[in-house]
Structures are given as C-alpha cells and as structure tokens.
Protein backbone atom coordinates (compact mmCIF):
# COMPACT_ATOMS: atom_id res chain seq x y z
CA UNK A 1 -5.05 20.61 -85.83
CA UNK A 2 -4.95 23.70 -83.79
CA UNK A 3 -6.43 26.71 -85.65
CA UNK A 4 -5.27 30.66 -84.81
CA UNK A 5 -7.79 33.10 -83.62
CA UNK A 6 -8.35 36.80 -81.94
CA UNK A 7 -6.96 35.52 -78.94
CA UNK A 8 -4.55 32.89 -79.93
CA UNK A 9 -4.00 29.41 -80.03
CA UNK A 10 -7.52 27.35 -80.37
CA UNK A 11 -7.10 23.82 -79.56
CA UNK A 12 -8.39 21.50 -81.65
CA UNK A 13 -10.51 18.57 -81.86
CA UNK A 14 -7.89 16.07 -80.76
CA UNK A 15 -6.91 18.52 -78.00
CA UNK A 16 -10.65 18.98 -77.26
CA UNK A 17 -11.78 15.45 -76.68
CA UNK A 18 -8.35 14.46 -74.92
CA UNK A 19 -9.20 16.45 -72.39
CA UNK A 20 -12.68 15.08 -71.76
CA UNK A 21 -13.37 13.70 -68.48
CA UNK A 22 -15.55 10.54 -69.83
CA UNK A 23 -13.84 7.70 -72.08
CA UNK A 24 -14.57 8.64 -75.69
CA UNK A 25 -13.57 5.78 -78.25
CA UNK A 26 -13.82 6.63 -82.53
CA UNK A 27 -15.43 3.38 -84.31
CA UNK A 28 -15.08 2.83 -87.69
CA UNK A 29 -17.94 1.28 -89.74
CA UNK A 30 -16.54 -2.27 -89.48
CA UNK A 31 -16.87 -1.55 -85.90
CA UNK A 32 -13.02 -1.05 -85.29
CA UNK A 33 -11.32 1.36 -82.59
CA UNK A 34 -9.58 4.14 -84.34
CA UNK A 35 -9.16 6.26 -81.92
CA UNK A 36 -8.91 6.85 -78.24
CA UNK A 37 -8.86 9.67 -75.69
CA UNK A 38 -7.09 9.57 -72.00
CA UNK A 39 -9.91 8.94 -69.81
CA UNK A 40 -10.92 5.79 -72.06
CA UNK A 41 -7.55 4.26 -71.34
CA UNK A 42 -7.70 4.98 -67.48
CA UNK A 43 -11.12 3.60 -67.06
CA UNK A 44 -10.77 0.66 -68.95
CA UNK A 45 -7.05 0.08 -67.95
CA UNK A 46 -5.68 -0.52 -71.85
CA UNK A 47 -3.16 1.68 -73.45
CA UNK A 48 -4.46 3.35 -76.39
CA UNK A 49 -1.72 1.54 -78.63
CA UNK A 50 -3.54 -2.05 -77.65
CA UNK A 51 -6.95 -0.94 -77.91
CA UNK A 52 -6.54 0.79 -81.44
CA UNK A 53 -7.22 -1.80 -84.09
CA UNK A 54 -9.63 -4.16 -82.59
CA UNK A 55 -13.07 -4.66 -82.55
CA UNK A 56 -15.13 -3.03 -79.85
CA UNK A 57 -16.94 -5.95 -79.46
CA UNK A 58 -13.85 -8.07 -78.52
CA UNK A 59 -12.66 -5.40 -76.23
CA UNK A 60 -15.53 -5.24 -74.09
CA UNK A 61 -17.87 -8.44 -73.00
CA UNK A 62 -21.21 -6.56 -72.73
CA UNK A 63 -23.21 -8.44 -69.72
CA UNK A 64 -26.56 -7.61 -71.68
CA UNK A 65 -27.77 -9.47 -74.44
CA UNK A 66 -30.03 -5.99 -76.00
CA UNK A 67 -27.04 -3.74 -75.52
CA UNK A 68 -24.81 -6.39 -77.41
CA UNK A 69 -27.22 -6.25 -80.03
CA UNK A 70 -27.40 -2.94 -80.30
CA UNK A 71 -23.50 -2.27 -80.63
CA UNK A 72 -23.97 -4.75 -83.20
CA UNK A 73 -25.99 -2.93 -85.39
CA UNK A 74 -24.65 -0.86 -88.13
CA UNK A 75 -26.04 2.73 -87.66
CA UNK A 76 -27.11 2.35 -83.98
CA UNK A 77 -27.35 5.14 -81.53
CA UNK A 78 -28.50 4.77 -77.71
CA UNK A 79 -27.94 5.67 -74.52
CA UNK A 80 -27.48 3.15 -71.65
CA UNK A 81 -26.90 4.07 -67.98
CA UNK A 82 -25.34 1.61 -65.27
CA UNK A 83 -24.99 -1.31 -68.17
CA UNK A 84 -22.16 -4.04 -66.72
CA UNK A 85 -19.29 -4.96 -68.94
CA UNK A 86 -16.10 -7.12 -68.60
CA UNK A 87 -12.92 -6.10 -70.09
CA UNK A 88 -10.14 -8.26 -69.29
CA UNK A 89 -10.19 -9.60 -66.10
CA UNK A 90 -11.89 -6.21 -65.10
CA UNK A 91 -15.26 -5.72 -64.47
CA UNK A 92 -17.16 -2.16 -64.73
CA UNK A 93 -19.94 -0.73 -64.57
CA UNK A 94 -20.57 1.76 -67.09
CA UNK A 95 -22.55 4.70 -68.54
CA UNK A 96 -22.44 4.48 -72.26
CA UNK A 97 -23.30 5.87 -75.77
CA UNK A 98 -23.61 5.64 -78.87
CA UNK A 99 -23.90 8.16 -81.49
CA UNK A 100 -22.90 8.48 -85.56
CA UNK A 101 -21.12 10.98 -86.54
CA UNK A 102 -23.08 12.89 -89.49
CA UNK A 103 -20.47 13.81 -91.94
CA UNK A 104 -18.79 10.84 -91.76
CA UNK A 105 -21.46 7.51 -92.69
CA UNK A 106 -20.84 4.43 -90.88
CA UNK A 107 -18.52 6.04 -88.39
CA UNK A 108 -19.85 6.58 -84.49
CA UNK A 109 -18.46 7.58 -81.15
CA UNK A 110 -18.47 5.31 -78.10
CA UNK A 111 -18.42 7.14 -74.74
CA UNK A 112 -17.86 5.75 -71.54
CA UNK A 113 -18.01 6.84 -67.97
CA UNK A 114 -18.07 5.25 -64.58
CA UNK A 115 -21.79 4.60 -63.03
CA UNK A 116 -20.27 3.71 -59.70
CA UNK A 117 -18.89 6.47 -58.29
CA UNK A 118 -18.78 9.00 -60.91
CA UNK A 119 -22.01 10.61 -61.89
CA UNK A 120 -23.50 9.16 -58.48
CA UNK A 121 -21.55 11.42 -56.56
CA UNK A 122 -23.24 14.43 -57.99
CA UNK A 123 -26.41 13.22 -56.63
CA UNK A 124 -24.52 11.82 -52.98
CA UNK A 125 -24.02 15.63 -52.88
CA UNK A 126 -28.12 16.62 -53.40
CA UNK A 127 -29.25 14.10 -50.99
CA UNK A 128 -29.78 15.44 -47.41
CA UNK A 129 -27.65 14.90 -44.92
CA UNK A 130 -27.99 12.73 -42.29
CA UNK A 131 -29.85 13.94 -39.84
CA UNK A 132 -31.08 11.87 -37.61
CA UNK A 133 -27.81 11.06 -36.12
CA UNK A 134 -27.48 14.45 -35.02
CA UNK A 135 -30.91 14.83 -33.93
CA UNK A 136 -30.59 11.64 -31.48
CA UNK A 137 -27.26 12.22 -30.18
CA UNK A 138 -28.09 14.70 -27.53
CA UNK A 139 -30.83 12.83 -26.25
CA UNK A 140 -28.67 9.36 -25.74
CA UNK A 141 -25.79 10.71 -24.75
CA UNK A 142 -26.98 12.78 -21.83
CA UNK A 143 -28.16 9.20 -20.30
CA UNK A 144 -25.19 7.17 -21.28
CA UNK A 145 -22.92 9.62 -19.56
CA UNK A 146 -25.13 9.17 -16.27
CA UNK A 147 -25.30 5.36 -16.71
CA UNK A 148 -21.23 5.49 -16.95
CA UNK A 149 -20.77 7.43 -14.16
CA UNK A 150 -23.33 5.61 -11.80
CA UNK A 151 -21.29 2.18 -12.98
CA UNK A 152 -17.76 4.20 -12.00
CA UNK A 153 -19.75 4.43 -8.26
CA UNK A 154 -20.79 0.76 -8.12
CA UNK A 155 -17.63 -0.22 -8.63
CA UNK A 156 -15.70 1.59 -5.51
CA UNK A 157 -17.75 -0.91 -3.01
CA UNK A 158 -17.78 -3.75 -5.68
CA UNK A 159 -15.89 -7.35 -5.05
CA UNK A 160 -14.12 -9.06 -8.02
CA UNK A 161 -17.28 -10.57 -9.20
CA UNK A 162 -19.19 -7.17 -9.39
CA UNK A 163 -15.95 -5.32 -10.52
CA UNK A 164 -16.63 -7.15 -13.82
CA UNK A 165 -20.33 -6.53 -14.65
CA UNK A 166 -19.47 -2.97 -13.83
CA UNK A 167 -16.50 -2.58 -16.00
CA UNK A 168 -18.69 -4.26 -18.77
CA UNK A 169 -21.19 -1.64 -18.61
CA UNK A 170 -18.84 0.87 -18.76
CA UNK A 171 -16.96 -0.32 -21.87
CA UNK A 172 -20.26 -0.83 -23.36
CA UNK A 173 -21.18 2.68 -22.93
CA UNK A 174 -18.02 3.53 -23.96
CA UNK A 175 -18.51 1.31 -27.33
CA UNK A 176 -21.99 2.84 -27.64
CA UNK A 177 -20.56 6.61 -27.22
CA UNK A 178 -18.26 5.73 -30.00
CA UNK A 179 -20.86 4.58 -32.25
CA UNK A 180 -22.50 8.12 -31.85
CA UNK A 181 -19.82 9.95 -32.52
CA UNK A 182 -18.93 8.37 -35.45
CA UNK A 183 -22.92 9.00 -36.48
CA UNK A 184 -22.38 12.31 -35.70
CA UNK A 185 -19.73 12.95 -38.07
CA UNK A 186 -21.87 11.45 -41.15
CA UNK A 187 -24.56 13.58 -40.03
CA UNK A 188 -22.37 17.35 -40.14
CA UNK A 189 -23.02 19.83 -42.57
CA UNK A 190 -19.95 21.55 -42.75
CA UNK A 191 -16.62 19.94 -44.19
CA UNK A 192 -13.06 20.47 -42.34
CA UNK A 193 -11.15 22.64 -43.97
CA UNK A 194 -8.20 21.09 -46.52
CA UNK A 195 -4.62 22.75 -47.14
CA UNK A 196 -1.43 20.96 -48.82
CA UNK A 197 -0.59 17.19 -46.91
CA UNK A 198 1.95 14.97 -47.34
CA UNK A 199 0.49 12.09 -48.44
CA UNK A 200 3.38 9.47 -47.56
CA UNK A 201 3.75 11.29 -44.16
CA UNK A 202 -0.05 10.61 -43.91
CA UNK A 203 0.02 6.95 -44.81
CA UNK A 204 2.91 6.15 -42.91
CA UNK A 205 1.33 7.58 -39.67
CA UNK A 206 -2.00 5.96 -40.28
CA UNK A 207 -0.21 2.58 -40.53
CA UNK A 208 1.98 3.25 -37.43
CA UNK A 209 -1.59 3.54 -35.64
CA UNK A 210 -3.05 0.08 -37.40
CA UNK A 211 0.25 -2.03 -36.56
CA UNK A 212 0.19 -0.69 -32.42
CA UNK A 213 -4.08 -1.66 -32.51
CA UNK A 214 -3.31 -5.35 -33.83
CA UNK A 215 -1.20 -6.91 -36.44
CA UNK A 216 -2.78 -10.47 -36.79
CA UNK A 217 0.22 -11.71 -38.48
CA UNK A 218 -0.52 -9.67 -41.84
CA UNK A 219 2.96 -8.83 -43.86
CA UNK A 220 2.13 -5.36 -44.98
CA UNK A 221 4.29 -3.81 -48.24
CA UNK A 222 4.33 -0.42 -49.41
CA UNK A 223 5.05 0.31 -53.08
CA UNK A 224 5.11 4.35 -53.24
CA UNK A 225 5.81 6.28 -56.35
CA UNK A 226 8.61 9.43 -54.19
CA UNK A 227 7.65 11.69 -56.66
CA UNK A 228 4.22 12.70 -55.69
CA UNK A 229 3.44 16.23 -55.15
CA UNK A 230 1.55 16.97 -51.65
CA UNK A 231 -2.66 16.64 -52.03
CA UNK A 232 -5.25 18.62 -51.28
CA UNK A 233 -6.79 17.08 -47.86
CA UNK A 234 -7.78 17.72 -44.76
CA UNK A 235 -4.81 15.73 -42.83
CA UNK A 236 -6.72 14.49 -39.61
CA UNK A 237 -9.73 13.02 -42.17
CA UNK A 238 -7.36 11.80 -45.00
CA UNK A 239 -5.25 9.79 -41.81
CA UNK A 240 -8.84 8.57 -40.49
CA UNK A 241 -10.27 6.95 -43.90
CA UNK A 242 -6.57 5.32 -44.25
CA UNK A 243 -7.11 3.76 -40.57
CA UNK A 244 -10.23 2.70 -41.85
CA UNK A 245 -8.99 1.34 -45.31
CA UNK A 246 -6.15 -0.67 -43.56
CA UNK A 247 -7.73 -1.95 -40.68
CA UNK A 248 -10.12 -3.26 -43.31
CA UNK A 249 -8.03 -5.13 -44.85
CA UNK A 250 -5.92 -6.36 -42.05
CA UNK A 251 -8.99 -8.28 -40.64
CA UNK A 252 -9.68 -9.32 -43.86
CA UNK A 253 -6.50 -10.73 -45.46
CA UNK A 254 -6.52 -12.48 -41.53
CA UNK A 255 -8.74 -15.14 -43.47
CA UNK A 256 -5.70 -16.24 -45.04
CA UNK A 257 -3.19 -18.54 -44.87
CA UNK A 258 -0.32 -15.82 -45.78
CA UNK A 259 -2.00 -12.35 -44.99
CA UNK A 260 -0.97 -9.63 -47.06
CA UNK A 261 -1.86 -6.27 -47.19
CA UNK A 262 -0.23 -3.66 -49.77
CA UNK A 263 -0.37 0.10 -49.99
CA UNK A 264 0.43 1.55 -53.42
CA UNK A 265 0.69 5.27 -54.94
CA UNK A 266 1.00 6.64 -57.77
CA UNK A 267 0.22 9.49 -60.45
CA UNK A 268 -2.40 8.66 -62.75
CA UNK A 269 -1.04 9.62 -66.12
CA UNK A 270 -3.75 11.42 -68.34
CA UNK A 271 -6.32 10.20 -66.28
CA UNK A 272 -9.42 12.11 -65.61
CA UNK A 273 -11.82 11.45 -62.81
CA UNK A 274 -15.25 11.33 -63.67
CA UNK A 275 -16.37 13.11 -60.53
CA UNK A 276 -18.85 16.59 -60.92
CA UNK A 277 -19.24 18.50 -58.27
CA UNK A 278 -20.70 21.96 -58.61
CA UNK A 279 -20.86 21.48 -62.51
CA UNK A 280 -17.20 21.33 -62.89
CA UNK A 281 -15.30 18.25 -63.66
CA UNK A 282 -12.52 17.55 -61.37
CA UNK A 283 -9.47 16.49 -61.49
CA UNK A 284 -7.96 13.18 -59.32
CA UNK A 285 -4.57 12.01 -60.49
CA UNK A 286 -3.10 11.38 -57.04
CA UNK A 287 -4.11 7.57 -56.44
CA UNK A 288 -3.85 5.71 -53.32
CA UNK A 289 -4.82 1.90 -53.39
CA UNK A 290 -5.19 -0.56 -50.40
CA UNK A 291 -5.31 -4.31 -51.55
CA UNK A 292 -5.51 -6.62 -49.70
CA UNK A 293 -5.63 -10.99 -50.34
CA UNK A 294 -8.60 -11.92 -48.12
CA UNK A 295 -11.96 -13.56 -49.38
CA UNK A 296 -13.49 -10.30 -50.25
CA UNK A 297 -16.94 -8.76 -49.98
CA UNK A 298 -20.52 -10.52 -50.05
CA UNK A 299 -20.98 -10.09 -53.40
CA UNK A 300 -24.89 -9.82 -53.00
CA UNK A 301 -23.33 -6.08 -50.64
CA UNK A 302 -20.50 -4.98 -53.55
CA UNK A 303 -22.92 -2.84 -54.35
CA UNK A 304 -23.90 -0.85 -51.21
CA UNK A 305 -20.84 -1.44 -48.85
CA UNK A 306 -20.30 2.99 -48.74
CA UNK A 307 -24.24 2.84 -47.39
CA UNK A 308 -24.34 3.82 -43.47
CA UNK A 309 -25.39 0.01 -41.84
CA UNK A 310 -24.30 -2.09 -44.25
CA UNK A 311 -20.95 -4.33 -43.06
CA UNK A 312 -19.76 -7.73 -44.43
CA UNK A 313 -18.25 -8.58 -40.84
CA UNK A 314 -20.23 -10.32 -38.53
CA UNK A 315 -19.94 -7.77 -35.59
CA UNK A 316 -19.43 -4.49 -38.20
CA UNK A 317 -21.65 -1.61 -37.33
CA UNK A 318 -21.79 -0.48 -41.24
CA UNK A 319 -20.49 3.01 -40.75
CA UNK A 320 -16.62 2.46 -41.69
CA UNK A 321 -16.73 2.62 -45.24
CA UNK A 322 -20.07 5.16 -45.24
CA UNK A 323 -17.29 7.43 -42.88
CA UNK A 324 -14.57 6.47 -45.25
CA UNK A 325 -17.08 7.75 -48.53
CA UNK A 326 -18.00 10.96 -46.51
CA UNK A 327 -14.13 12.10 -45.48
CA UNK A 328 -13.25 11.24 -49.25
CA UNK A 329 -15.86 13.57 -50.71
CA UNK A 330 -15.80 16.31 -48.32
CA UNK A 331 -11.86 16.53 -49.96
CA UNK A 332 -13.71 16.48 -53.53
CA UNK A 333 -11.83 13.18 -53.82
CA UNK A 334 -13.73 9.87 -54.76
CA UNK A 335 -13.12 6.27 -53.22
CA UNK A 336 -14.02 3.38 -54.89
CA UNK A 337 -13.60 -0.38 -54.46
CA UNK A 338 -12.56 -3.60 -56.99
CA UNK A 339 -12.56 -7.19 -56.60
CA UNK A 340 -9.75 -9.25 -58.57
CA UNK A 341 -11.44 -12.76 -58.73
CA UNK A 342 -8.90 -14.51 -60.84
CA UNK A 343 -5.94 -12.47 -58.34
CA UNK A 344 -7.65 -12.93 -55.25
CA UNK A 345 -7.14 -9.34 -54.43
CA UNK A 346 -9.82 -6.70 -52.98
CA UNK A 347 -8.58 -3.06 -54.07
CA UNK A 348 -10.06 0.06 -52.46
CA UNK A 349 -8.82 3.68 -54.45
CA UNK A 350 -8.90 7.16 -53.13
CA UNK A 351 -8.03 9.36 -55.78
CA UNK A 352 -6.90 13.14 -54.77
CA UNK A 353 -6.51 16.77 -56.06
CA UNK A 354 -2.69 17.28 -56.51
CA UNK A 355 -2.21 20.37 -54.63
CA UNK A 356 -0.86 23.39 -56.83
C-alpha cells in the first residue's frame, strides 16, 4: 500500500517492483509462485494469472543440472548469469537470482532478466568501435574507383566477348564498393539523429522496396495493431534494418514449399525492456516482429549471427544483421532473434521508444 509523505503520494512496494525492468517472481517456501511483476510475464510470455500457483520448478525446465539443484534447495541463494532455461515451447537465456527474504523464513525472490540482448548491450556500447573499416576504406577505394573507370575505357573498343569480362569487373567493383560502405557505416562514431516516424509508413515502404528487388514466390501478411503511436527513430535507418529483416526472411522462407513471411506490431503491455544504456533503464513497448517459415539459422551461429562476418547463407558477407544490431541501438532500441522449433517459425523483434 501506498504510504503519504512531505511530498505526496509514495508508491509502494507493489508499485515499486512492478515497475522493475527485470522479471521478479515471489516464492513461497513450498517453492510456489505467489507473486509476479510485469517484466516477468513479458519475458517469459505467461500471464501472471497462469503462472501464480505453480511450482517454479514446473514453470521453468532449467538446462543445468547444479542450478536445478540449487532452486531445489530450501534456503538457497545464488546468482547465475547466462544459465539456459525452457519454458513452454520457449527457450531463454537468462540472468537469474535467488535471494530469501529475511523477515519472512522460507520465502525468496526469483529475478530474471534477459542475457541475450539485455545486459550485453551495455557492454556492445563500451566496446570500441570498429575501426578498421574506416581506416581501410580510403585506401581501397581510391584504387577501385581507378580500376572501374579503366574497365568503363576497355569497354568502348571491346567486342561482345570482351564487353563481358569488362562489365564483370565493373559490377564486381561495384559489389566490392558496396561492401565498404556498408563497413563504413559499422565503423561511424556518431549516430543519425532520430525525431517522431511513422512506423507503418516505414514498414510499408521498406516492403514496397523488398517486393520490386525479388519476390521468390513468398506470400507476405501483415498483422498491424492501427493504434500505435509514432517511434522514436531515425526514418532512413529504421527503413534500412526492415529491408534487411525482410529480405532475410524472403530468401529464407524460399526454402519452402509455401513461403511465408509475416510482419506483426504491436504494444507491449507492461512490458519493460531490459536494455541500460547510460545507467538508465529504457523503455521499448513498440514491437515489430518479422517471422518468417524457412529452416532457420545454423544453430551452432544462433548465438553470434549480430557479429560483423558471421552469415548462415552460403554467399552472405556477415554484415546484415551486425548493420541491422548497429541501426537498432544507435535508436536505443534492441533487436533480438527466436527460433520456434515445434512452429517452424524464425522471429526477429525490434522493440522501440514510443515517441512522446
């Protein structure tokens, strides 16, 4: 309950921990869930309604035998960083734990937060930035540029035969000149500015681009919640990382025999990222997912597929996704990616500031 003071209204405990930005769960001493904030239902995708009642234990399947132990134990505390658990048909990996609460014997508090993308980023935003990129652009580009033109030359006084090797080295310079760009914008210090953007506008132009590049066949279906308020983006980098995202999973869901590839949006109800940047926490409830029903990632890459180089296609250059990561958290937004085995669905989320 909320208690008065000098300068009003205090919120209280319930208030307090419902607004934490990490999944906190109550446990009774028989182990059951009493209670349960916001960010615990978001993150493990349970209302708090079907998660209040039941053993922790038979809510989440604990990969590691030790930390299942532990749990187990009447009285335990720890800490655990990056431990895997199943809940569902959803698989996490998690920060968590595990602490009694004093006053109360028997009773402890489960927190939870996500290890891939949340706490992570904070450090994404110490390491240096890419520099090499930048350092090596000058000195290849100034050569490719006289390479192109000296192929444009050869090709005035070339025959048909000729025409083509020439026009191959030109497209290749082309392709390699791309490549460096794209380096070039991992490797910048300074993000693009962001303002209010329609986010429908911006998926619906980013899609117009995909379907004129290729369509391979792939039925594409939109499911957008019309009430969204505008985000806070950068509209030229929030339309790129889409382009990116769906031309993704076009080629992917291509493996299939019925390609499908669906965009969805939608508020995120009393969710709260668990994304610190500058020692604040941040709030993301404007979600955009891309799913799409191809065979999915390598699952030996799930791990490092927003690293620059790494690429489950066979001709990928590995800088989509590590583009797609950058864009994302230069908006203080977070991107983040989920394989449905038993669906046969690969989701990629951008959550978003709502713009005020």
């Amino acid at each position: 309950m909320s208690e008065t003071g000098l300068k009003g209204t205090v919120p209280g405990s319930k208030e307090q921990i419902g607004s934490f930005t990490f999944g906190v769960l109550l446990l009774s001493p028989e182990m059951i869930v009493t209670e349960v904030n916001p960010a615990a239902e978001g993150l493990l995708g349970i209302s708090a309604s079907r998660l209040t009642g039941r053993n922790l234990l038979d809510i989440l399947e604990v990969q590691q035998d030790r930390i299942r132990q532990v749990l187990g134990e009447p009285g335990a505390q720890m800490l655990a960083r990056e431990i895997d658990i199943k809940v569902g048909d959803k698989r996490l990996r998690v920060n968590l734990s595990l602490s009694s609460i004093g006053t109360f014997p028997g009773w402890r508090m489960v927190t939870l937060s996500d290890a891939t993308q949340g706490e992570r980023f904070g450090e994404q935003e110490r390491r240096p930035a890419l520099r090499g990129p930048a350092v090596l652009a000058h000195e290849i580009k100034n050569p490719l540029a006289a390479i192109r033109g000296a192929a444009q030359l050869l090709s005035r006084k070339a025959d048909e035969g000729q025409g083509k090797l020439t026009r191959l080295i030109t497209d290749e310079v082309d392709r390699i000149a791309q490549l460096i760009d794209r380096m070039q914008r991992l490797g910048r210090e300074k993000s693009e500015p962001v303002s209010p953007v329609n986010l429908h506008a911006s998926i619906r132009r980013a899609l117009e681009t995909v379907k004129i590049s290729a369509d391979n066949g792939v039925t594409w279906s939109e499911e957008f919640d019309p009430s969204l308020p505008p985000v806070l983006a950068n509209q030229g980098a929030l339309v790129q990382v889409l382009v990116n995202l769906m031309i993704n999973a076009r080629d992917a869901a291509s493996a299939s025999d019925a390609p499908q590839v669906v965009i969805r949006t939608r508020f995120v109800s009393g969710l709260v990222m668990n994304v610190i940047r500058l020692g604040l926490p941040v709030r993301l409830p404007i979600e955009v997912q891309v799913s799409d029903n191809g065979p999915g990632i390598d699952p030996a890459l799930r791990d490092y597929i927003f690293e620059p180089f790494v690429s489950s296609k066979s001709n990928g250059q590995g800088l989509g996704l590590a583009l797609v990561q950058r864009l994302v958290r230069d908006m203080n937004g977070r991107v983040s990616h989920e394989r449905d085995e038993a669906g046969g669905w690969t989701h990629f989320r951008i959550h978003l500031l709502m713009s005020r």
